[in-house]
PDB file of N, CA and C in Angstrom:
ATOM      1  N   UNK A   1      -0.603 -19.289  26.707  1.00  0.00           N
ATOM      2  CA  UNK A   1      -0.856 -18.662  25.428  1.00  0.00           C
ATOM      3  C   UNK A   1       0.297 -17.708  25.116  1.00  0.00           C
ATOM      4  N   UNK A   2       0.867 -17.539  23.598  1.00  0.00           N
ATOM      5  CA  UNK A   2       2.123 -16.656  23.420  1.00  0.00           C
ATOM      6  C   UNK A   2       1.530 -15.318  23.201  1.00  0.00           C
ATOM      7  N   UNK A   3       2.128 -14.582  23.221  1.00  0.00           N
ATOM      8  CA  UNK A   3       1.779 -13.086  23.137  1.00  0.00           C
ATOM      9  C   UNK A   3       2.679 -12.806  21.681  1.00  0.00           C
ATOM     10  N   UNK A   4       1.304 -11.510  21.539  1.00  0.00           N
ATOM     11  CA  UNK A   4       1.508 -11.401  19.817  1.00  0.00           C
ATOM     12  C   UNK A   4       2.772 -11.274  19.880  1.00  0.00           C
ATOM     13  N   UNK A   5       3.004 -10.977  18.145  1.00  0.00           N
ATOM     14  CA  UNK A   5       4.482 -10.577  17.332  1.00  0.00           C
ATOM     15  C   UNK A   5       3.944  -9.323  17.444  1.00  0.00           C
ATOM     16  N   UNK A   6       4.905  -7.956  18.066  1.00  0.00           N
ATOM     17  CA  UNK A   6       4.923  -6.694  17.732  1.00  0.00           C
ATOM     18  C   UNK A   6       5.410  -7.273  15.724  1.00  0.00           C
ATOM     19  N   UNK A   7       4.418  -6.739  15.013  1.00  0.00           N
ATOM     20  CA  UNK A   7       5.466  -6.835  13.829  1.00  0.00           C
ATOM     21  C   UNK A   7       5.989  -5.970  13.155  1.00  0.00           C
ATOM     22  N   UNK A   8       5.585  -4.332  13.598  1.00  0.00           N
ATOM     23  CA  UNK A   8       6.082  -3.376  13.194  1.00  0.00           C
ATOM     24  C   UNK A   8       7.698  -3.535  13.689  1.00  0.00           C
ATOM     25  N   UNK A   9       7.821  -3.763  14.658  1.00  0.00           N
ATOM     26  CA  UNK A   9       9.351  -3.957  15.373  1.00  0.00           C
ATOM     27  C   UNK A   9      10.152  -4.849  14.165  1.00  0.00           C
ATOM     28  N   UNK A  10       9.345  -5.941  13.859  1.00  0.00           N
ATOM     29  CA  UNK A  10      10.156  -6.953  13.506  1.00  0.00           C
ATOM     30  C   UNK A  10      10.404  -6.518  11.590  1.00  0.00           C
ATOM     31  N   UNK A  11       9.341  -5.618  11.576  1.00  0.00           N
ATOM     32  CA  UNK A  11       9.732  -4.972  10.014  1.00  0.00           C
ATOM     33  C   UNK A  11      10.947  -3.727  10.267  1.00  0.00           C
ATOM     34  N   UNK A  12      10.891  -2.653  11.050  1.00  0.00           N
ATOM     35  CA  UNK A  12      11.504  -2.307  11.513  1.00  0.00           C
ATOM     36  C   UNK A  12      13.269  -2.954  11.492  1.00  0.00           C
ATOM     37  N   UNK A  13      13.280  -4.070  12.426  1.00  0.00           N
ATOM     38  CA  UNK A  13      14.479  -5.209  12.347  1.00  0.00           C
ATOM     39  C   UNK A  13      15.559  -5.317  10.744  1.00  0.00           C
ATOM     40  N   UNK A  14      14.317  -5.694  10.125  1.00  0.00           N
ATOM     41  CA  UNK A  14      14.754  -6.229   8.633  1.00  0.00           C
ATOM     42  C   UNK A  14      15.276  -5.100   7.347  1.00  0.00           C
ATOM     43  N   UNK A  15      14.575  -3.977   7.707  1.00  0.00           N
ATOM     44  CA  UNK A  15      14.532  -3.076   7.243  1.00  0.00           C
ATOM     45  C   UNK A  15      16.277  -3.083   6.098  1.00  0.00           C
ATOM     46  N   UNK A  16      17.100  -3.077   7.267  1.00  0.00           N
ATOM     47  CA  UNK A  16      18.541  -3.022   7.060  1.00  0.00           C
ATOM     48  C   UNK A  16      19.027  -3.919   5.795  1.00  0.00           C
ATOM     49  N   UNK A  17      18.322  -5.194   6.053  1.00  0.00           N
ATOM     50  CA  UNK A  17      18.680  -6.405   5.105  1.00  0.00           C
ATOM     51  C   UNK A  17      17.931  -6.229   3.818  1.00  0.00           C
ATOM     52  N   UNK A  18      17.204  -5.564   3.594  1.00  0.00           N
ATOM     53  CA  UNK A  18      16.644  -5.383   2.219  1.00  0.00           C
ATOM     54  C   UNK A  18      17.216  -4.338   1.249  1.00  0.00           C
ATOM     55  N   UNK A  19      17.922  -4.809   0.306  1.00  0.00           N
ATOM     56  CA  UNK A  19      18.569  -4.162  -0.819  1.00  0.00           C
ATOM     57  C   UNK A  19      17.741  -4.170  -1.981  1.00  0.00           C
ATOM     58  N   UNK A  20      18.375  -2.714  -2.381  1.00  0.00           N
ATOM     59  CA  UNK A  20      17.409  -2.030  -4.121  1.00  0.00           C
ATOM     60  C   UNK A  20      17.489  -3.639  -5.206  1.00  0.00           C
ATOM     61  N   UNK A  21      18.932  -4.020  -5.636  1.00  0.00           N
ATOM     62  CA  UNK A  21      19.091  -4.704  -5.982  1.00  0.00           C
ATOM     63  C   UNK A  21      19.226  -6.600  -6.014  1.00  0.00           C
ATOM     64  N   UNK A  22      17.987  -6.629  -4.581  1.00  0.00           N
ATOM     65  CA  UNK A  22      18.001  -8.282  -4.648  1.00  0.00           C
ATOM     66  C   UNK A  22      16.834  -9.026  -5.290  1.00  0.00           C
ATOM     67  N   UNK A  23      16.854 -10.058  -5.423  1.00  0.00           N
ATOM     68  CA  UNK A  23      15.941 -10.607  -6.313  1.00  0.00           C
ATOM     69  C   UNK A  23      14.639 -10.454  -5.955  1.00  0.00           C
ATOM     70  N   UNK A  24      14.638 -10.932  -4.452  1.00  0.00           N
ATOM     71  CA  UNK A  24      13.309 -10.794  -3.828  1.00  0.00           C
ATOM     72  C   UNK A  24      12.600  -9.198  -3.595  1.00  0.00           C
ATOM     73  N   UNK A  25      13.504  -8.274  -3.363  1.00  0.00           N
ATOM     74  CA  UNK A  25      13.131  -6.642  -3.475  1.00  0.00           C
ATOM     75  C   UNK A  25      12.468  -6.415  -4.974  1.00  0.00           C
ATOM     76  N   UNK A  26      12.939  -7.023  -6.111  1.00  0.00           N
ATOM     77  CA  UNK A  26      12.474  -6.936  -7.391  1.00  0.00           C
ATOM     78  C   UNK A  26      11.633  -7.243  -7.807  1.00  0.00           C
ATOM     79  N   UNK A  27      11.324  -8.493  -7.457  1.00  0.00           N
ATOM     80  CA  UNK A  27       9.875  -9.467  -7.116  1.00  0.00           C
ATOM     81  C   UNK A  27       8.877  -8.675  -6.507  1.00  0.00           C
ATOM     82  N   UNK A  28       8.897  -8.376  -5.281  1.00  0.00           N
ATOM     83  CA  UNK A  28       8.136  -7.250  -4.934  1.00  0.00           C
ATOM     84  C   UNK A  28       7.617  -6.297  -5.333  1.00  0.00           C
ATOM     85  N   UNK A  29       8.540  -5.298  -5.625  1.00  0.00           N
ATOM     86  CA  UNK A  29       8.156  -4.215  -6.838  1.00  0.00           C
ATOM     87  C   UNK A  29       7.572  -4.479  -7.757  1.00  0.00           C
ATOM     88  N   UNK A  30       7.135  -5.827  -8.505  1.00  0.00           N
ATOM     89  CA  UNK A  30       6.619  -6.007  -9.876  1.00  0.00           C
ATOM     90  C   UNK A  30       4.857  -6.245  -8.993  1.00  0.00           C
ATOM     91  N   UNK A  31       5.471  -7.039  -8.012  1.00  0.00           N
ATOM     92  CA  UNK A  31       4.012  -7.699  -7.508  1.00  0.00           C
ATOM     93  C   UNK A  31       3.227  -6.272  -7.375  1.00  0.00           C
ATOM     94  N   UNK A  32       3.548  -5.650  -5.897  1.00  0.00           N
ATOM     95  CA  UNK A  32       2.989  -4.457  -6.214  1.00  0.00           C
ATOM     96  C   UNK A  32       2.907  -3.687  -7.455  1.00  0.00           C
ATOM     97  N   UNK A  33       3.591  -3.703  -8.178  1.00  0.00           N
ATOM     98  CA  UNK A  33       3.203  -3.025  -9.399  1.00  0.00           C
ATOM     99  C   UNK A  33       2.137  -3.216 -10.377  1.00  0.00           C
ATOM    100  N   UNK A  34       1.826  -4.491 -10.519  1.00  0.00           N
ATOM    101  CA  UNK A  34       1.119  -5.450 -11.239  1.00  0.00           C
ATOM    102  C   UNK A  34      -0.052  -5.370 -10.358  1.00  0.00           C
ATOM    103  N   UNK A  35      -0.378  -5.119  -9.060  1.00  0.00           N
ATOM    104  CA  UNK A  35      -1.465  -5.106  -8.442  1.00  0.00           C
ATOM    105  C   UNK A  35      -2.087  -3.739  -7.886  1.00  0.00           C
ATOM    106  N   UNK A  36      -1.317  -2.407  -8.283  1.00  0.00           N
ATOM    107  CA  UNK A  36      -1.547  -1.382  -8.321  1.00  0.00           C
ATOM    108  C   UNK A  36      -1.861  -1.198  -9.601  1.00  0.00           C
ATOM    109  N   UNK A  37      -1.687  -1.819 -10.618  1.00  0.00           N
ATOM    110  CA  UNK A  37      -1.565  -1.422 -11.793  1.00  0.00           C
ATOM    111  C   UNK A  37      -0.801  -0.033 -12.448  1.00  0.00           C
ATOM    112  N   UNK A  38       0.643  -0.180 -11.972  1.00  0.00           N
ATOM    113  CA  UNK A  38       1.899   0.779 -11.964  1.00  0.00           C
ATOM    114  C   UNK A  38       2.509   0.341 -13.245  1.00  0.00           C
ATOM    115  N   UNK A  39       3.472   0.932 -13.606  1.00  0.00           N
ATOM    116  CA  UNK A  39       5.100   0.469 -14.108  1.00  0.00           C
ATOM    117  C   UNK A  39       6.299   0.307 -12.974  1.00  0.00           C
ATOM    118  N   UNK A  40       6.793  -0.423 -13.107  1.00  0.00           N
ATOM    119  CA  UNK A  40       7.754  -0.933 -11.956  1.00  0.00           C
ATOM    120  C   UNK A  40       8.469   0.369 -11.895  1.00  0.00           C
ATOM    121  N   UNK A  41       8.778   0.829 -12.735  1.00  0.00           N
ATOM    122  CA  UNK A  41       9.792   2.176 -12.193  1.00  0.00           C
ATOM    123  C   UNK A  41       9.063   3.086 -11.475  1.00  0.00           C
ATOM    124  N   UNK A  42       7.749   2.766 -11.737  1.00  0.00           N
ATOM    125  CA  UNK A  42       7.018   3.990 -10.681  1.00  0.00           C
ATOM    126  C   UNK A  42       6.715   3.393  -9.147  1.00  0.00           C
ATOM    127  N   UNK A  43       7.626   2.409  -8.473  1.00  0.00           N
ATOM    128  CA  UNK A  43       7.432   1.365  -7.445  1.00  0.00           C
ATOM    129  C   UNK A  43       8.445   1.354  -6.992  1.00  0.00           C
ATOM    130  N   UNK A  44       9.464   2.774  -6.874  1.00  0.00           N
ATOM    131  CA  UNK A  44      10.432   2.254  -5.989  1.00  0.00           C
ATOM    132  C   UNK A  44      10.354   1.906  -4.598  1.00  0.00           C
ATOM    133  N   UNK A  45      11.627   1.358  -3.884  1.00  0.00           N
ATOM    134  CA  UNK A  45      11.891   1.010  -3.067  1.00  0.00           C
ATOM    135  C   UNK A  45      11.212   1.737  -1.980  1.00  0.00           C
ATOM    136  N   UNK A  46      11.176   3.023  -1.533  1.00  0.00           N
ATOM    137  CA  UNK A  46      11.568   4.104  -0.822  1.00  0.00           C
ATOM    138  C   UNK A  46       9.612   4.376  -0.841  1.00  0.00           C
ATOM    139  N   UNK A  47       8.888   3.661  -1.660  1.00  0.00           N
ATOM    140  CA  UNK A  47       7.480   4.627  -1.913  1.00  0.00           C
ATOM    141  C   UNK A  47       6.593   3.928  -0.888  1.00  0.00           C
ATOM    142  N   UNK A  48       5.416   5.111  -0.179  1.00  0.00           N
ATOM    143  CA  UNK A  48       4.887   4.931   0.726  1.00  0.00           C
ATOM    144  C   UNK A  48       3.669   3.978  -0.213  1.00  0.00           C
ATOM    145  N   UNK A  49       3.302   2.990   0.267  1.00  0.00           N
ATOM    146  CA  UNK A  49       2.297   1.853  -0.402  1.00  0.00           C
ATOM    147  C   UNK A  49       0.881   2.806  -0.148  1.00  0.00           C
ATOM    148  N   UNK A  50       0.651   3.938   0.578  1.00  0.00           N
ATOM    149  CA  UNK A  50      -0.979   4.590   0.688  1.00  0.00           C
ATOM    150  C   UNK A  50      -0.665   6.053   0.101  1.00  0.00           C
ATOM    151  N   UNK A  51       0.756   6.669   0.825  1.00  0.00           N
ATOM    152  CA  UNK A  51       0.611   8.080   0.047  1.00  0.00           C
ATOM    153  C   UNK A  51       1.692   8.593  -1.184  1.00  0.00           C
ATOM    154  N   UNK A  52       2.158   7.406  -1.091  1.00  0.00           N
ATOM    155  CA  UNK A  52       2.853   7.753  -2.865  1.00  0.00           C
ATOM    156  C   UNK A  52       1.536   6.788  -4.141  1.00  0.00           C
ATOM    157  N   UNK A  53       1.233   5.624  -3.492  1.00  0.00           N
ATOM    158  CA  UNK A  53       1.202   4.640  -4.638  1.00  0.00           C
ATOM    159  C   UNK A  53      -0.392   4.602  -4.523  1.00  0.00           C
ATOM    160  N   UNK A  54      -1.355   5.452  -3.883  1.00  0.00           N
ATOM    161  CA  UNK A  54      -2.415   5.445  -3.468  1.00  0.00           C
ATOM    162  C   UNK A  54      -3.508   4.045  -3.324  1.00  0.00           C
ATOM    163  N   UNK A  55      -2.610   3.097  -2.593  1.00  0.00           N
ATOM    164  CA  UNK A  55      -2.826   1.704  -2.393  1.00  0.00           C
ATOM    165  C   UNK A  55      -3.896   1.872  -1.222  1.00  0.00           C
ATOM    166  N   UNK A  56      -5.375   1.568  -1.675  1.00  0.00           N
ATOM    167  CA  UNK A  56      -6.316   1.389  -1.049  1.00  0.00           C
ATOM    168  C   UNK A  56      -6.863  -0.238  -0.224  1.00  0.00           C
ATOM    169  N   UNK A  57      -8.340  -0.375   0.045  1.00  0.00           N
ATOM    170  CA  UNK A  57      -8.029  -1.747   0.860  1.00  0.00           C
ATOM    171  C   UNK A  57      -8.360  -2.685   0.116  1.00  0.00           C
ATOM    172  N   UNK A  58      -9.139  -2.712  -0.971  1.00  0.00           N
ATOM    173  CA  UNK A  58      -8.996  -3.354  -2.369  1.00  0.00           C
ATOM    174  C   UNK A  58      -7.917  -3.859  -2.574  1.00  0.00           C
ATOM    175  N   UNK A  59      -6.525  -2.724  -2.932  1.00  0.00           N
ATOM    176  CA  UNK A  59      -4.977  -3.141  -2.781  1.00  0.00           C
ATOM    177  C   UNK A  59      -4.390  -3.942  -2.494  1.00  0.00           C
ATOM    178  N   UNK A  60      -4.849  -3.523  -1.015  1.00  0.00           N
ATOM    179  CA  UNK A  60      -4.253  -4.544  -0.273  1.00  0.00           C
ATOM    180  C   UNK A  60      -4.769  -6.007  -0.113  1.00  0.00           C
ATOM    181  N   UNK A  61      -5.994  -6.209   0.135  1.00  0.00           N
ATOM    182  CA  UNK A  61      -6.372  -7.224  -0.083  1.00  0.00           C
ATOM    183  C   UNK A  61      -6.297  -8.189  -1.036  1.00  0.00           C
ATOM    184  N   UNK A  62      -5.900  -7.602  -2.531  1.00  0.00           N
ATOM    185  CA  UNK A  62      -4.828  -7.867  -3.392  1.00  0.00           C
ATOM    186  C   UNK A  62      -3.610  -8.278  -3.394  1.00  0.00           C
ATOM    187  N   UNK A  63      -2.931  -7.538  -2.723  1.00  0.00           N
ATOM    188  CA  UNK A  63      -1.856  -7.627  -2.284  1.00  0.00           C
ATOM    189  C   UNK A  63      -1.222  -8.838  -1.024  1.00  0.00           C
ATOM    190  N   UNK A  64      -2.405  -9.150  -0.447  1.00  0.00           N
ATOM    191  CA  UNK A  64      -2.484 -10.441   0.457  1.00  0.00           C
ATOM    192  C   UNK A  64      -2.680 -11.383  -0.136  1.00  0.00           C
ATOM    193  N   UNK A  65      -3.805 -11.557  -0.978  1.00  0.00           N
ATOM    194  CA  UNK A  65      -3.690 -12.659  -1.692  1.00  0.00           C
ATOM    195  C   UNK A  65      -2.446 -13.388  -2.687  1.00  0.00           C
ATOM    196  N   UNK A  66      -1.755 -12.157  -3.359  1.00  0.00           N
ATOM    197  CA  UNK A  66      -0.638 -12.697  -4.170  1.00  0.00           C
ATOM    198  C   UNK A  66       0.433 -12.616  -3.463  1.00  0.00           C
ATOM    199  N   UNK A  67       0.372 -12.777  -2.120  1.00  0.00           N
ATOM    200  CA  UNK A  67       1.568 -13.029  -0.946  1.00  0.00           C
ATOM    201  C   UNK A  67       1.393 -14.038  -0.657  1.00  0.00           C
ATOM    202  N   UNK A  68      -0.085 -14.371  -0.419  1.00  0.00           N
ATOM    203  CA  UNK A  68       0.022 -15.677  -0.006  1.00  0.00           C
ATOM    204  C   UNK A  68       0.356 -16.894  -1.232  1.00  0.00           C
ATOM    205  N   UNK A  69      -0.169 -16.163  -2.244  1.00  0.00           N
ATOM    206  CA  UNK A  69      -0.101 -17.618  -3.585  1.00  0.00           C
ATOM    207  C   UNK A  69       1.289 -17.549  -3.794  1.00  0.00           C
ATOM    208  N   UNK A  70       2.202 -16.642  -3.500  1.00  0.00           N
ATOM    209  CA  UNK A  70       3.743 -16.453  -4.417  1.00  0.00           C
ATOM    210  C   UNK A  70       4.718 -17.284  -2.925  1.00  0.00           C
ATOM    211  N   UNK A  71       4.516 -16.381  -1.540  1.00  0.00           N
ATOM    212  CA  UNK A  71       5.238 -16.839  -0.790  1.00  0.00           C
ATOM    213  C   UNK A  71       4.892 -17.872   0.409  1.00  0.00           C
ATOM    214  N   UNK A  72       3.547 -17.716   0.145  1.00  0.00           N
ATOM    215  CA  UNK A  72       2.828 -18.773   1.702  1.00  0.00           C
ATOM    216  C   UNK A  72       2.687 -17.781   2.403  1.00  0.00           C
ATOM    217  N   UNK A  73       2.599 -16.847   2.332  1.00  0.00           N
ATOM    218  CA  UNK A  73       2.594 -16.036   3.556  1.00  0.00           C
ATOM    219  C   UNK A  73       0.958 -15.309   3.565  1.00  0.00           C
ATOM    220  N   UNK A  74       0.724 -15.877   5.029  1.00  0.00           N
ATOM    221  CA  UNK A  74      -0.789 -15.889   5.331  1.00  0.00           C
ATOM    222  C   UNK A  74      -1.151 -14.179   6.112  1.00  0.00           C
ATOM    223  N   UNK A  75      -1.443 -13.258   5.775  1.00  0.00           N
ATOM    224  CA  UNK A  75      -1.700 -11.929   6.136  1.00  0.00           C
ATOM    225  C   UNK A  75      -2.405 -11.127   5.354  1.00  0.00           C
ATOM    226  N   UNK A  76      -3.292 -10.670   6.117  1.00  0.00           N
ATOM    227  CA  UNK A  76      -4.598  -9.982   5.836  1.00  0.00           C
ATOM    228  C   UNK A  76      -4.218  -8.338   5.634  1.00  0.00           C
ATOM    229  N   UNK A  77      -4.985  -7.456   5.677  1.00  0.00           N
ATOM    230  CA  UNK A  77      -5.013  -6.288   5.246  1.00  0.00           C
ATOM    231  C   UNK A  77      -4.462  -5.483   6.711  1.00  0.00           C
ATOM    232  N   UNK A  78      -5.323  -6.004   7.389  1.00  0.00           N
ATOM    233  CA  UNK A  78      -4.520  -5.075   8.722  1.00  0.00           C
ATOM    234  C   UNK A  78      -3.126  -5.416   9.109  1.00  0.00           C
ATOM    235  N   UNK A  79      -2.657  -6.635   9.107  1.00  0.00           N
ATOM    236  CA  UNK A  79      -0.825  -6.894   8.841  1.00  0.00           C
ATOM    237  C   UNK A  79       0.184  -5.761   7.799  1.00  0.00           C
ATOM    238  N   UNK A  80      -0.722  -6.470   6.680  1.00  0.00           N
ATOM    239  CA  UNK A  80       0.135  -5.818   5.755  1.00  0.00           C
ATOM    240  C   UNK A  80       0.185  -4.000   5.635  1.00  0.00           C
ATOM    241  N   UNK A  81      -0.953  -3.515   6.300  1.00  0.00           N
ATOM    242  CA  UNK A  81      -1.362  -2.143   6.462  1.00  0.00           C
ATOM    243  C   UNK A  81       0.308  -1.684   7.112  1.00  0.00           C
ATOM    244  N   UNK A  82       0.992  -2.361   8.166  1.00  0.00           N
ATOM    245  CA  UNK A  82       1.614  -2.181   8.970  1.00  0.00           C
ATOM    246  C   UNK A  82       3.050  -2.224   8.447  1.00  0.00           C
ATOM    247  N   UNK A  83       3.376  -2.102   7.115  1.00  0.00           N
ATOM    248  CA  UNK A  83       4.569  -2.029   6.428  1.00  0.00           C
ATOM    249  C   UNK A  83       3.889  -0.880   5.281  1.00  0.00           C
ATOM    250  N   UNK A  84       4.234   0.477   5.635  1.00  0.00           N
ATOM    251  CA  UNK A  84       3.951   1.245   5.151  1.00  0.00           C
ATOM    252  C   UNK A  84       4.789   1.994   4.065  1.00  0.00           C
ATOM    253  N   UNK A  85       5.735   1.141   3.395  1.00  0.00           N
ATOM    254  CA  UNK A  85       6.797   1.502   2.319  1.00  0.00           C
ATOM    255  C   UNK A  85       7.137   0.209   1.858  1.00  0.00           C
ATOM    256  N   UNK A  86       7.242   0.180   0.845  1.00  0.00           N
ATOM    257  CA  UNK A  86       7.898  -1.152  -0.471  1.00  0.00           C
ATOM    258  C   UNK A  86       8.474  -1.620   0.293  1.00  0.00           C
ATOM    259  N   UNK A  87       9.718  -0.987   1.180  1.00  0.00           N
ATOM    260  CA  UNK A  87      10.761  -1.685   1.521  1.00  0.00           C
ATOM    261  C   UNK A  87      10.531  -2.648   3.145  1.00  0.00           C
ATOM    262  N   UNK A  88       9.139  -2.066   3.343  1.00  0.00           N
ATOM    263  CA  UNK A  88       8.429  -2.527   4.561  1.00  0.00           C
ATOM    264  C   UNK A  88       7.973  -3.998   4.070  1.00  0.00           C
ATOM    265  N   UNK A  89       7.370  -3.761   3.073  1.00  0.00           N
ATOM    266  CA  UNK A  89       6.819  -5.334   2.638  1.00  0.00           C
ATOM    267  C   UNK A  89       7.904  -6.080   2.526  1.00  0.00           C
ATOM    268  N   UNK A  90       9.132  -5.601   1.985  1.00  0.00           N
ATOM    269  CA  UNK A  90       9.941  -6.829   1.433  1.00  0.00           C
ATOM    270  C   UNK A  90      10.666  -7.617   3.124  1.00  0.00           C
ATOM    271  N   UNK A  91      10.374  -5.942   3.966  1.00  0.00           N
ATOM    272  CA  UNK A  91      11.000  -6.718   5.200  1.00  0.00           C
ATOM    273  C   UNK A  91       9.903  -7.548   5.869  1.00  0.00           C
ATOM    274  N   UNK A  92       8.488  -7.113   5.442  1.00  0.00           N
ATOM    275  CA  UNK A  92       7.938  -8.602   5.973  1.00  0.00           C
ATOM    276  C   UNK A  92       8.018  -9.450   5.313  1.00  0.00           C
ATOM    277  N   UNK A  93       8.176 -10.077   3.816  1.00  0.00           N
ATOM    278  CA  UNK A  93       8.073 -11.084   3.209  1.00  0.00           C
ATOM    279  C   UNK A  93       9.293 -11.531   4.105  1.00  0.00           C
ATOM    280  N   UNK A  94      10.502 -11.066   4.375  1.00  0.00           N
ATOM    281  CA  UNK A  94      11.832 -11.074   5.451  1.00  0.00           C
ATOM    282  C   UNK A  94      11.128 -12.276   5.994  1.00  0.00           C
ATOM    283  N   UNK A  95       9.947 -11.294   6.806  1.00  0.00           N
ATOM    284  CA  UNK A  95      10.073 -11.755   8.432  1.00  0.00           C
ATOM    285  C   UNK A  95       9.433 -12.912   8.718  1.00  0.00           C
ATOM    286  N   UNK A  96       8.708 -13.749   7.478  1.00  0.00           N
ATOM    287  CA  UNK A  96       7.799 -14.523   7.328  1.00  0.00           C
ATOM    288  C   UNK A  96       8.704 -15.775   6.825  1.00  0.00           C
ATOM    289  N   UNK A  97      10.132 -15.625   6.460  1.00  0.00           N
ATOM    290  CA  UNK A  97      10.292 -16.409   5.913  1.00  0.00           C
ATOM    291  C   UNK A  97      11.381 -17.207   6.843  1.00  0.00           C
ATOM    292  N   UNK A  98      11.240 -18.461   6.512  1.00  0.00           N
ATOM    293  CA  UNK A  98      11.708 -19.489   7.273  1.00  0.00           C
ATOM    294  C   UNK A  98      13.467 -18.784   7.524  1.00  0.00           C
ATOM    295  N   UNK A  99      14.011 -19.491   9.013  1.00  0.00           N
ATOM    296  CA  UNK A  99      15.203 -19.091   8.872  1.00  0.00           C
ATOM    297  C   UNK A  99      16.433 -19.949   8.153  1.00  0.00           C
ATOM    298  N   UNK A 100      17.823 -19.619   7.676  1.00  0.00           N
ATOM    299  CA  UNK A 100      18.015 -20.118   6.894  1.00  0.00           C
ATOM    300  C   UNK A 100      19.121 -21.617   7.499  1.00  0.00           C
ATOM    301  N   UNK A 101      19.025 -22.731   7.045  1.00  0.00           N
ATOM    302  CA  UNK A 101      19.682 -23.457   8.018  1.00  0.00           C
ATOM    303  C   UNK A 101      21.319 -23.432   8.303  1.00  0.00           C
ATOM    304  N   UNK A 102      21.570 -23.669   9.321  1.00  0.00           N
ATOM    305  CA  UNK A 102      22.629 -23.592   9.841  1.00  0.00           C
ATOM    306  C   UNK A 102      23.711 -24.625   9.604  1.00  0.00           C
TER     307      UNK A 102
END
Protein backbone atom coordinates (compact mmCIF):
# COMPACT_ATOMS: atom_id res chain seq x y z
CA UNK A 1 0.00 0.00 0.00
CA UNK A 2 1.53 3.71 -0.89
CA UNK A 3 1.67 6.11 1.79
CA UNK A 4 -0.20 9.33 1.64
CA UNK A 5 0.85 12.59 -0.35
CA UNK A 6 2.07 15.01 2.50
CA UNK A 7 0.21 17.73 0.33
CA UNK A 8 0.89 20.62 2.30
CA UNK A 9 4.67 19.95 1.28
CA UNK A 10 3.73 19.54 -2.20
CA UNK A 11 1.68 23.02 -2.13
CA UNK A 12 4.40 24.38 -0.33
CA UNK A 13 6.78 22.99 -3.55
CA UNK A 14 4.67 24.91 -6.15
CA UNK A 15 4.20 27.82 -4.35
CA UNK A 16 7.29 29.41 -6.35
CA UNK A 17 5.71 28.56 -9.82
CA UNK A 18 2.58 30.43 -9.40
CA UNK A 19 2.54 33.95 -10.83
CA UNK A 20 0.04 37.14 -10.21
CA UNK A 21 -0.14 37.24 -13.87
CA UNK A 22 -0.82 33.63 -15.37
CA UNK A 23 -3.81 32.50 -16.85
CA UNK A 24 -4.49 29.77 -14.56
CA UNK A 25 -3.75 32.18 -11.23
CA UNK A 26 -6.60 34.37 -12.93
CA UNK A 27 -8.92 31.61 -13.41
CA UNK A 28 -8.67 30.98 -9.91
CA UNK A 29 -9.27 34.23 -8.55
CA UNK A 30 -12.55 34.55 -10.52
CA UNK A 31 -13.53 30.94 -9.41
CA UNK A 32 -13.06 31.82 -5.92
CA UNK A 33 -14.51 34.96 -6.43
CA UNK A 34 -17.64 33.87 -8.05
CA UNK A 35 -18.01 31.30 -5.24
CA UNK A 36 -17.39 33.61 -2.39
CA UNK A 37 -19.44 35.91 -4.01
CA UNK A 38 -16.42 38.69 -4.15
CA UNK A 39 -15.17 41.06 -6.93
CA UNK A 40 -12.03 39.66 -8.28
CA UNK A 41 -10.04 42.57 -7.08
CA UNK A 42 -11.07 41.75 -3.68
CA UNK A 43 -9.29 38.02 -4.34
CA UNK A 44 -5.90 38.69 -4.48
CA UNK A 45 -3.24 36.44 -4.77
CA UNK A 46 -1.69 36.84 -1.29
CA UNK A 47 -5.49 36.45 0.60
CA UNK A 48 -5.97 33.96 3.31
CA UNK A 49 -9.19 31.79 1.77
CA UNK A 50 -10.71 31.67 5.90
CA UNK A 51 -9.25 34.94 7.42
CA UNK A 52 -9.22 37.48 4.74
CA UNK A 53 -12.07 36.05 2.42
CA UNK A 54 -14.14 34.50 5.33
CA UNK A 55 -14.45 31.20 3.25
CA UNK A 56 -16.50 28.85 5.34
CA UNK A 57 -17.26 24.92 4.74
CA UNK A 58 -20.18 25.69 2.53
CA UNK A 59 -17.18 27.53 0.53
CA UNK A 60 -15.37 25.20 0.30
CA UNK A 61 -17.39 22.57 -0.57
CA UNK A 62 -18.19 24.92 -3.32
CA UNK A 63 -15.14 25.39 -4.09
CA UNK A 64 -14.50 21.50 -4.60
CA UNK A 65 -17.08 21.06 -6.65
CA UNK A 66 -16.10 23.79 -9.31
CA UNK A 67 -12.52 22.20 -9.15
CA UNK A 68 -13.64 19.29 -9.92
CA UNK A 69 -16.14 20.38 -12.95
CA UNK A 70 -13.37 23.07 -14.35
CA UNK A 71 -10.13 20.92 -13.69
CA UNK A 72 -10.91 17.13 -12.80
CA UNK A 73 -9.57 17.59 -9.81
CA UNK A 74 -11.21 15.29 -7.23
CA UNK A 75 -10.81 17.01 -3.48
CA UNK A 76 -12.98 17.44 -0.75
CA UNK A 77 -13.05 20.09 1.91
CA UNK A 78 -10.43 18.73 4.17
CA UNK A 79 -7.72 18.79 1.07
CA UNK A 80 -8.58 21.90 -0.02
CA UNK A 81 -8.76 23.28 3.76
CA UNK A 82 -4.93 22.64 3.43
CA UNK A 83 -4.04 25.49 0.93
CA UNK A 84 -4.74 28.26 3.07
CA UNK A 85 -4.08 31.34 0.56
CA UNK A 86 -5.26 31.87 -3.23
CA UNK A 87 -1.91 31.21 -4.10
CA UNK A 88 -2.13 27.80 -2.19
CA UNK A 89 -4.99 26.68 -4.37
CA UNK A 90 -3.46 27.63 -7.55
CA UNK A 91 -0.40 25.56 -6.26
CA UNK A 92 -2.69 22.72 -5.80
CA UNK A 93 -4.60 23.00 -8.98
CA UNK A 94 -0.30 22.85 -9.78
CA UNK A 95 -0.08 19.78 -8.05
CA UNK A 96 -2.98 17.91 -9.49
CA UNK A 97 -2.13 18.51 -12.76
CA UNK A 98 -0.71 16.10 -15.11
CA UNK A 99 3.06 16.54 -15.79
CA UNK A 100 3.98 18.19 -18.84
CA UNK A 101 5.42 15.86 -21.61
CA UNK A 102 8.80 15.60 -22.31
Amino acid sequence: MSEPIDLRHQIIDLRDRVRADDQLTLQIRALCADTLGLAVEHVPLWARLVADLEADSLDFSALADRLAMQYGIVADETVLREAETVRDLVALVLSAAPPAPR
